[in-house]
PDB file of N, CA and C in Angstrom:
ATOM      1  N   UNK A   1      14.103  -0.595 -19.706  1.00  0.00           N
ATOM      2  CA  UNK A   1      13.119   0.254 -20.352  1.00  0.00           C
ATOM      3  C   UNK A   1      13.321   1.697 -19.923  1.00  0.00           C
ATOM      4  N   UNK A   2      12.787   2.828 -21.057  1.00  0.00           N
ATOM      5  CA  UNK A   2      13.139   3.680 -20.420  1.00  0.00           C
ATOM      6  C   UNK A   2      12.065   4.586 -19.886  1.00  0.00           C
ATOM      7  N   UNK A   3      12.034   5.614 -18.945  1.00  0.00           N
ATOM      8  CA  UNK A   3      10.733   5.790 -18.246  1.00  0.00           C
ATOM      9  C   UNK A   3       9.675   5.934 -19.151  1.00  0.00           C
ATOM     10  N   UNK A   4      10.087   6.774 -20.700  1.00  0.00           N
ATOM     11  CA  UNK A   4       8.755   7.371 -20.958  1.00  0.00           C
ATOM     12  C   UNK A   4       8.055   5.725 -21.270  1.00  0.00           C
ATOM     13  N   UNK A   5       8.480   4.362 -22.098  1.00  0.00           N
ATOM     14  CA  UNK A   5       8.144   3.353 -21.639  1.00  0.00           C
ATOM     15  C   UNK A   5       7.286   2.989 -20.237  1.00  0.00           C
ATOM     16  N   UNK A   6       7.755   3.379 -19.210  1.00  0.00           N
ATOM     17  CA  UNK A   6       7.157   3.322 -18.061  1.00  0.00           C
ATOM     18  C   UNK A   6       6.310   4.257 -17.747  1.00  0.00           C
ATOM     19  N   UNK A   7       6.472   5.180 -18.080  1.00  0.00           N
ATOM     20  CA  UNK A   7       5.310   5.997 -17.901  1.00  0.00           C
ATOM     21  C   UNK A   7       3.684   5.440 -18.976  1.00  0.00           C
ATOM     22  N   UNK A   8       4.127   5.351 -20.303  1.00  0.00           N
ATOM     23  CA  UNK A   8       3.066   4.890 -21.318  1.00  0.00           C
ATOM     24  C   UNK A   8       2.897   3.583 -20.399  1.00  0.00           C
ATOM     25  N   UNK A   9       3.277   2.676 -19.734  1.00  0.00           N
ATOM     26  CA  UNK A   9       2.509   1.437 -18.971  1.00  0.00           C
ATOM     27  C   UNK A   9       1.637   1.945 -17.830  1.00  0.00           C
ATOM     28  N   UNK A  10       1.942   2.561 -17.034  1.00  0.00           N
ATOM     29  CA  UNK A  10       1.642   3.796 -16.014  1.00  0.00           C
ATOM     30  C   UNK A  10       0.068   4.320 -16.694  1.00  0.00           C
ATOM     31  N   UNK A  11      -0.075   4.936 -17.684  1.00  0.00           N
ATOM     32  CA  UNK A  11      -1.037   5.254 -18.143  1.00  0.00           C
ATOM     33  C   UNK A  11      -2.365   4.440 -18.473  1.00  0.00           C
ATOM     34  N   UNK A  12      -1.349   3.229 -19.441  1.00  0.00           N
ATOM     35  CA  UNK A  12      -1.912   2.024 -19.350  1.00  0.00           C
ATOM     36  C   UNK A  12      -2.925   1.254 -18.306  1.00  0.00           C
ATOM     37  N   UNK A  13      -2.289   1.574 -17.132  1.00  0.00           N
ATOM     38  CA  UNK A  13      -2.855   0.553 -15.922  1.00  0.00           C
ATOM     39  C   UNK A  13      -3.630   1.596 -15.671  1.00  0.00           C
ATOM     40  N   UNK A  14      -3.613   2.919 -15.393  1.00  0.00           N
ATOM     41  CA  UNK A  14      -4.860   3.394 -14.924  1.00  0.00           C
ATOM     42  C   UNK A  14      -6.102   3.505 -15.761  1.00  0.00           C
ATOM     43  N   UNK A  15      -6.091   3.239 -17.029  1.00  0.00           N
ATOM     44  CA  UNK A  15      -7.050   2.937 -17.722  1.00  0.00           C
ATOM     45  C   UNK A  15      -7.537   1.935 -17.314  1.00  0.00           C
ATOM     46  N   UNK A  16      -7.279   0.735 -16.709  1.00  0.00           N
ATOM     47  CA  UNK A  16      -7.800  -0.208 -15.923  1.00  0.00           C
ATOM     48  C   UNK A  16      -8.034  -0.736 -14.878  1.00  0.00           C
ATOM     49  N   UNK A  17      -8.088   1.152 -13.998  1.00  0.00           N
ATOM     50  CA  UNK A  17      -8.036   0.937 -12.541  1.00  0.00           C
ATOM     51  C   UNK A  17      -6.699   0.082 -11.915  1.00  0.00           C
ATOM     52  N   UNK A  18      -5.710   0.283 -12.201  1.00  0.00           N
ATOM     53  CA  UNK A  18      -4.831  -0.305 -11.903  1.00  0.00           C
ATOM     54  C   UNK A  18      -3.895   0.550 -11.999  1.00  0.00           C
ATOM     55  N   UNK A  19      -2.600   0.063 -10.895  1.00  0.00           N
ATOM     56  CA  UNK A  19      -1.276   0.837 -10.287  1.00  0.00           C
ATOM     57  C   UNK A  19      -0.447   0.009 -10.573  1.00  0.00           C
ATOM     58  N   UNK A  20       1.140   0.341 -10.763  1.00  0.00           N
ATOM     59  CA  UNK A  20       2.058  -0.187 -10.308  1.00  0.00           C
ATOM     60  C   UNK A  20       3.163   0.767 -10.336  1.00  0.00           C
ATOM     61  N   UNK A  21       3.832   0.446  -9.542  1.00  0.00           N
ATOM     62  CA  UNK A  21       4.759   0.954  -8.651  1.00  0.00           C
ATOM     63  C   UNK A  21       5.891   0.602  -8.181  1.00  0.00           C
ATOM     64  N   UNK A  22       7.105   0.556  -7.970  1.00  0.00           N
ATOM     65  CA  UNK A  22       8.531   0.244  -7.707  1.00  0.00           C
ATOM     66  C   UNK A  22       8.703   0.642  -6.357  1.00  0.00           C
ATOM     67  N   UNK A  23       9.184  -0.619  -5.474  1.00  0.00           N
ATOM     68  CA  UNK A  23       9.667  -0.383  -3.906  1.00  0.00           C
ATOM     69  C   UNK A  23      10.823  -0.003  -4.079  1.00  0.00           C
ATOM     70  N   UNK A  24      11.423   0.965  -3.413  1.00  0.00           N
ATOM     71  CA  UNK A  24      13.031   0.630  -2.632  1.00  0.00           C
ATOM     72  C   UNK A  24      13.363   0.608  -1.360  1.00  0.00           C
ATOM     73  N   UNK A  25      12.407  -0.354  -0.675  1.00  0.00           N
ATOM     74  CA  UNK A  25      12.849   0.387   0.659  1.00  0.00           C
ATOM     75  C   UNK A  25      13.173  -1.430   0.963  1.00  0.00           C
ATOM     76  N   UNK A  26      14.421  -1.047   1.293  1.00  0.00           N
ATOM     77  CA  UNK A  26      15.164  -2.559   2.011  1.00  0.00           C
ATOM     78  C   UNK A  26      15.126  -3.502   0.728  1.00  0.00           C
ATOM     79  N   UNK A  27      15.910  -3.726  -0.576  1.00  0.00           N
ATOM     80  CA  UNK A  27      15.631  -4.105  -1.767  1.00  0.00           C
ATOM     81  C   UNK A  27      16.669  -5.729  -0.526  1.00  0.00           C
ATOM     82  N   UNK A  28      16.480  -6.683  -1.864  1.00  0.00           N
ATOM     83  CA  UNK A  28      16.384  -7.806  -1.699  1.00  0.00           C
ATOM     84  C   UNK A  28      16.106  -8.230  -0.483  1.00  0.00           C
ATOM     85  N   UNK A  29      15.290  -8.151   0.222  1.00  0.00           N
ATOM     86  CA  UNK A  29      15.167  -8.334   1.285  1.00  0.00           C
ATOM     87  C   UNK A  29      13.997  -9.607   1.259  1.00  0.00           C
ATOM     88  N   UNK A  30      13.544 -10.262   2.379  1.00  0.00           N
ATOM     89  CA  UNK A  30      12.996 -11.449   1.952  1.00  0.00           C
ATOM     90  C   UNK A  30      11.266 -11.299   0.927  1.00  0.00           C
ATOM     91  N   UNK A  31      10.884 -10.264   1.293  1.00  0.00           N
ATOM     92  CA  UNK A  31       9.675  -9.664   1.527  1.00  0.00           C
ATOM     93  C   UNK A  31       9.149  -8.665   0.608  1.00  0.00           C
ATOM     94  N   UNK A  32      10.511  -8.382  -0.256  1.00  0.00           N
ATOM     95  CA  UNK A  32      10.878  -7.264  -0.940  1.00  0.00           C
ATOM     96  C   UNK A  32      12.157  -7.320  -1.958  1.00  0.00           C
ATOM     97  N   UNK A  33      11.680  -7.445  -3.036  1.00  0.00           N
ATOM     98  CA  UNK A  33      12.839  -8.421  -4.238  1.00  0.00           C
ATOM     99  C   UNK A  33      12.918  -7.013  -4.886  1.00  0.00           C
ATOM    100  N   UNK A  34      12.809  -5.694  -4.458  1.00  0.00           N
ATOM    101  CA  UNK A  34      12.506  -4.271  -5.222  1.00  0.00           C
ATOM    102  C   UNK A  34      12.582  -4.063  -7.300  1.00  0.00           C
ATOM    103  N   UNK A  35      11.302  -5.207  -7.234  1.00  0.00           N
ATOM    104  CA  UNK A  35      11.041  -5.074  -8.549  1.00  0.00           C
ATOM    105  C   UNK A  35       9.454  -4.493  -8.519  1.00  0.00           C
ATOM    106  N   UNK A  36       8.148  -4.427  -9.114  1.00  0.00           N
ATOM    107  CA  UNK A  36       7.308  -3.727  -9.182  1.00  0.00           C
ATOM    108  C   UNK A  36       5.750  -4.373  -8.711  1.00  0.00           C
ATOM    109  N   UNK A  37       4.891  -4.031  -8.483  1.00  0.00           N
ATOM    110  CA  UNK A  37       3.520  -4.350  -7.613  1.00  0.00           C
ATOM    111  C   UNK A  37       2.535  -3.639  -8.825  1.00  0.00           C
ATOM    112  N   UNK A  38       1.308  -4.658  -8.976  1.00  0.00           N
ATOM    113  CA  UNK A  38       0.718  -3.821  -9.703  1.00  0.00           C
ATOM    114  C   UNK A  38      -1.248  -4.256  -8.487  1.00  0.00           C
ATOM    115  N   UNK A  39      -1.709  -3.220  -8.354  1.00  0.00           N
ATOM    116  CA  UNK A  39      -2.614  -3.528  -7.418  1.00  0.00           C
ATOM    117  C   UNK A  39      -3.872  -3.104  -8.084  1.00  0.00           C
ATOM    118  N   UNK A  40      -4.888  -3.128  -8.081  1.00  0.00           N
ATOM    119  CA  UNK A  40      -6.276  -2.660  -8.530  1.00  0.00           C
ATOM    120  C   UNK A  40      -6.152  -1.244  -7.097  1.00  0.00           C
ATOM    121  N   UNK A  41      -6.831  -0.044  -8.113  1.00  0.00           N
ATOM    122  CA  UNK A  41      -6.893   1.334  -7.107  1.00  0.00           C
ATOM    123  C   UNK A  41      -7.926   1.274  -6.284  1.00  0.00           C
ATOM    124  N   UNK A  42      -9.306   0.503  -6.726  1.00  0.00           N
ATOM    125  CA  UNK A  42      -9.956   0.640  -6.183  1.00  0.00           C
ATOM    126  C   UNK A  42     -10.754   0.288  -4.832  1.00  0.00           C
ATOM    127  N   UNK A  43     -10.162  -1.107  -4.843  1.00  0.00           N
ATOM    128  CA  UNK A  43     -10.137  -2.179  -3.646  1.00  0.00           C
ATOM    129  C   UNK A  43      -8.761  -2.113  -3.014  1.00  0.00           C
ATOM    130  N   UNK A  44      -7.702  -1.592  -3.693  1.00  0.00           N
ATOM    131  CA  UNK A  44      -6.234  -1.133  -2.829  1.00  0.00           C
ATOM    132  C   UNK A  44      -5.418  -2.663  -2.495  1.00  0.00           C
ATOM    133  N   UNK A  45      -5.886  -3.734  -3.722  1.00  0.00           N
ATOM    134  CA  UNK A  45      -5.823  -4.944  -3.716  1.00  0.00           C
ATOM    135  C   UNK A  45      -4.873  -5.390  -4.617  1.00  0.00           C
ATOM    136  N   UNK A  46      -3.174  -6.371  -3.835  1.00  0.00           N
ATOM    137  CA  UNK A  46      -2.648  -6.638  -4.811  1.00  0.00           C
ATOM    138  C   UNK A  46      -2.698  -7.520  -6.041  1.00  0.00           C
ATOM    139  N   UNK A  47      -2.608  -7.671  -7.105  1.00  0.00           N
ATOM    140  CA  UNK A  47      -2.816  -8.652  -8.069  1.00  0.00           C
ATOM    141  C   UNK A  47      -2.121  -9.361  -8.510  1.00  0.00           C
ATOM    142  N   UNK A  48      -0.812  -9.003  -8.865  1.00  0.00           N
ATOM    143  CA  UNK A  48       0.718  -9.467  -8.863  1.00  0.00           C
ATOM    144  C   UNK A  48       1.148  -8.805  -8.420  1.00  0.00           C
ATOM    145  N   UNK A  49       2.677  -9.123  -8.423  1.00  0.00           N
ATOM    146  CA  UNK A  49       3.860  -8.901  -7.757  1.00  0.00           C
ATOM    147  C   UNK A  49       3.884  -8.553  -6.167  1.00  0.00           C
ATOM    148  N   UNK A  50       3.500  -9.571  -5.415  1.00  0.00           N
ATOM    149  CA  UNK A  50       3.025  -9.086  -3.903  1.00  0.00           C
ATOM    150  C   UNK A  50       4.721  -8.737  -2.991  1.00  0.00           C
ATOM    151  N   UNK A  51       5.543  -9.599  -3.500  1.00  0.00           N
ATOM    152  CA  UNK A  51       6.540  -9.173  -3.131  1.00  0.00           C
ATOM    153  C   UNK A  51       7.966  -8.456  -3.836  1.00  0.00           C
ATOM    154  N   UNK A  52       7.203  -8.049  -4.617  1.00  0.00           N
ATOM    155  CA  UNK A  52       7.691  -6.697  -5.896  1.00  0.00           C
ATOM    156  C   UNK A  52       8.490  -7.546  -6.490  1.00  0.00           C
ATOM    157  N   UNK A  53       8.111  -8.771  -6.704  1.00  0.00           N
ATOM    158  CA  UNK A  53       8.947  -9.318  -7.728  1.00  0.00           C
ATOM    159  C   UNK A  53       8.786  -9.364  -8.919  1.00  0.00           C
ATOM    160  N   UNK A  54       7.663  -8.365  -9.751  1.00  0.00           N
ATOM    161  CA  UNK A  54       7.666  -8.172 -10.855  1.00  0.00           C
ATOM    162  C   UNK A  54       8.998  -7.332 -11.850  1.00  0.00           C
ATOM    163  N   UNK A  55       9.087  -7.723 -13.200  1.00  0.00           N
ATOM    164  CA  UNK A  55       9.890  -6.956 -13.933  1.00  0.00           C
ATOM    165  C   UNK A  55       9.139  -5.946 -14.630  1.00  0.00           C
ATOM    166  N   UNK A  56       9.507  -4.377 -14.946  1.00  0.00           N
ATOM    167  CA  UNK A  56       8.488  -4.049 -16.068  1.00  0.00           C
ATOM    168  C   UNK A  56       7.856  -5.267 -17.245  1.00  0.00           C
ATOM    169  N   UNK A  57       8.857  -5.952 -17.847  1.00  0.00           N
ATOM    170  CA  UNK A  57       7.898  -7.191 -19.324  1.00  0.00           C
ATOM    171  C   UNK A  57       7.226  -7.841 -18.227  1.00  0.00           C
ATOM    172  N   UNK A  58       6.895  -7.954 -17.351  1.00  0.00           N
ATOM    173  CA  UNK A  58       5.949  -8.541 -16.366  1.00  0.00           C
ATOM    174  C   UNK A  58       4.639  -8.045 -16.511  1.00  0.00           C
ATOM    175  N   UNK A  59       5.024  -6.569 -16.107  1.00  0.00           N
ATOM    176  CA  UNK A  59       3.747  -5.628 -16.073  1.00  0.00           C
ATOM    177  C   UNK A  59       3.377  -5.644 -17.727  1.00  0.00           C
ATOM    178  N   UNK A  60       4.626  -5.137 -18.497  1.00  0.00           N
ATOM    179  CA  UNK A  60       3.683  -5.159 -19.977  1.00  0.00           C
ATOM    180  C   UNK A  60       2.613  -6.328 -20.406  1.00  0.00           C
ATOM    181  N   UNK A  61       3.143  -7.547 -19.808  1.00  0.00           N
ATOM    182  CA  UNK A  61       2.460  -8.723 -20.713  1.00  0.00           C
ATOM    183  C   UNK A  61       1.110  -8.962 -19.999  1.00  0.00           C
ATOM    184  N   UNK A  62       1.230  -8.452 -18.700  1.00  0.00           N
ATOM    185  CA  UNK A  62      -0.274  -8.076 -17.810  1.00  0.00           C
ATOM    186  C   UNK A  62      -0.903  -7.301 -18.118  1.00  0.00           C
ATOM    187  N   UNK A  63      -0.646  -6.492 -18.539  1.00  0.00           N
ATOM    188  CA  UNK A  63      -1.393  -5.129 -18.888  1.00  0.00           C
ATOM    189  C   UNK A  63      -1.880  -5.941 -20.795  1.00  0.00           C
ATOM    190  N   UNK A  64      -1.241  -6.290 -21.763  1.00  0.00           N
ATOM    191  CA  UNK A  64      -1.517  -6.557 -22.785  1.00  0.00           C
ATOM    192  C   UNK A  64      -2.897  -7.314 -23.108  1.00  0.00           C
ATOM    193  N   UNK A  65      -2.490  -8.460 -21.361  1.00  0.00           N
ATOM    194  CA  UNK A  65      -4.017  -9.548 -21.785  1.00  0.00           C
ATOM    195  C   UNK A  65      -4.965  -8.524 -21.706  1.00  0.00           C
ATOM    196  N   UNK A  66      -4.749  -7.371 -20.204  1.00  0.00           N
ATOM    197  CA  UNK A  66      -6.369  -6.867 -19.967  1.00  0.00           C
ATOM    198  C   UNK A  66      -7.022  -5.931 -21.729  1.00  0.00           C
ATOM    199  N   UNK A  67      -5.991  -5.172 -22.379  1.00  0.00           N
ATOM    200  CA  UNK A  67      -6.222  -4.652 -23.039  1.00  0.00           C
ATOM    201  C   UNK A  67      -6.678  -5.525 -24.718  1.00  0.00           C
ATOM    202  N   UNK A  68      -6.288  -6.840 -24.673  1.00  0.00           N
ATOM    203  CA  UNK A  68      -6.601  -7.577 -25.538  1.00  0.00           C
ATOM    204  C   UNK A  68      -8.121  -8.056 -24.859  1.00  0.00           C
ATOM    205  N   UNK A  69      -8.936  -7.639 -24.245  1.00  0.00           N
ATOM    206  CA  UNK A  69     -10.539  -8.019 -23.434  1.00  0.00           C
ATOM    207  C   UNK A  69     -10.586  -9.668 -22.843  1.00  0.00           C
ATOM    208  N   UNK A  70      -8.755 -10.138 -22.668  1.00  0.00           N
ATOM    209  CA  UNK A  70      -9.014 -11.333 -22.187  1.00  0.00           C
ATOM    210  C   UNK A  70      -8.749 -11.327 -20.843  1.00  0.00           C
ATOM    211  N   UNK A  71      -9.631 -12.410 -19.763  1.00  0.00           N
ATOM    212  CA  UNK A  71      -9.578 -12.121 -18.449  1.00  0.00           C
ATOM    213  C   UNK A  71      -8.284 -12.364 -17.796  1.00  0.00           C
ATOM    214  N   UNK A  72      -8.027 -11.552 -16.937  1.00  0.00           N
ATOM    215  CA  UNK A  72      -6.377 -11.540 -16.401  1.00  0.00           C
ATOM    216  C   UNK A  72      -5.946 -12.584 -15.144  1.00  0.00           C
ATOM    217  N   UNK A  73      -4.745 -13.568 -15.608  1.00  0.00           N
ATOM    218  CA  UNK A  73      -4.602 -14.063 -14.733  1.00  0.00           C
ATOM    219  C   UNK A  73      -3.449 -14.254 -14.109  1.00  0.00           C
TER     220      UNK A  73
END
């Protein structure tokens, strides 16, 4: 994807109090698969990808339920 893609998801999630974000620090590492985290801002709480093993179509199809008013799981 290309950023402005990532950026329009970016926008996305903060409309729903929500982050995500890309690690690189020590990529495949056990702990750290340096794919993406998406956390609620407000509780600073992860929701998926705890060990950044999300893909962006990860985040899109997360972000789609909240914006379709169905509860996210």
């Amino acid at each position: 994807m290309s950023n402005r893609e990532v950026n329009r998801l970016r926008r996305l999630a903060k409309k729903h109090d929500l982050r995500f974000f890309k690690s690189t620090w020590r990529r495949n590492s056990p702990d750290n698969l340096g794919g993406y985290q998406l956390i609620y801002i407000s509780s600073n709480t992860v929701i998926d990808g705890d060990r950044f093993d999300m893909k962006v179509a990860d985040v899109e199809r997360r972000l789609s339920v909240l914006t379709q008013g169905a509860p996210a799981v």
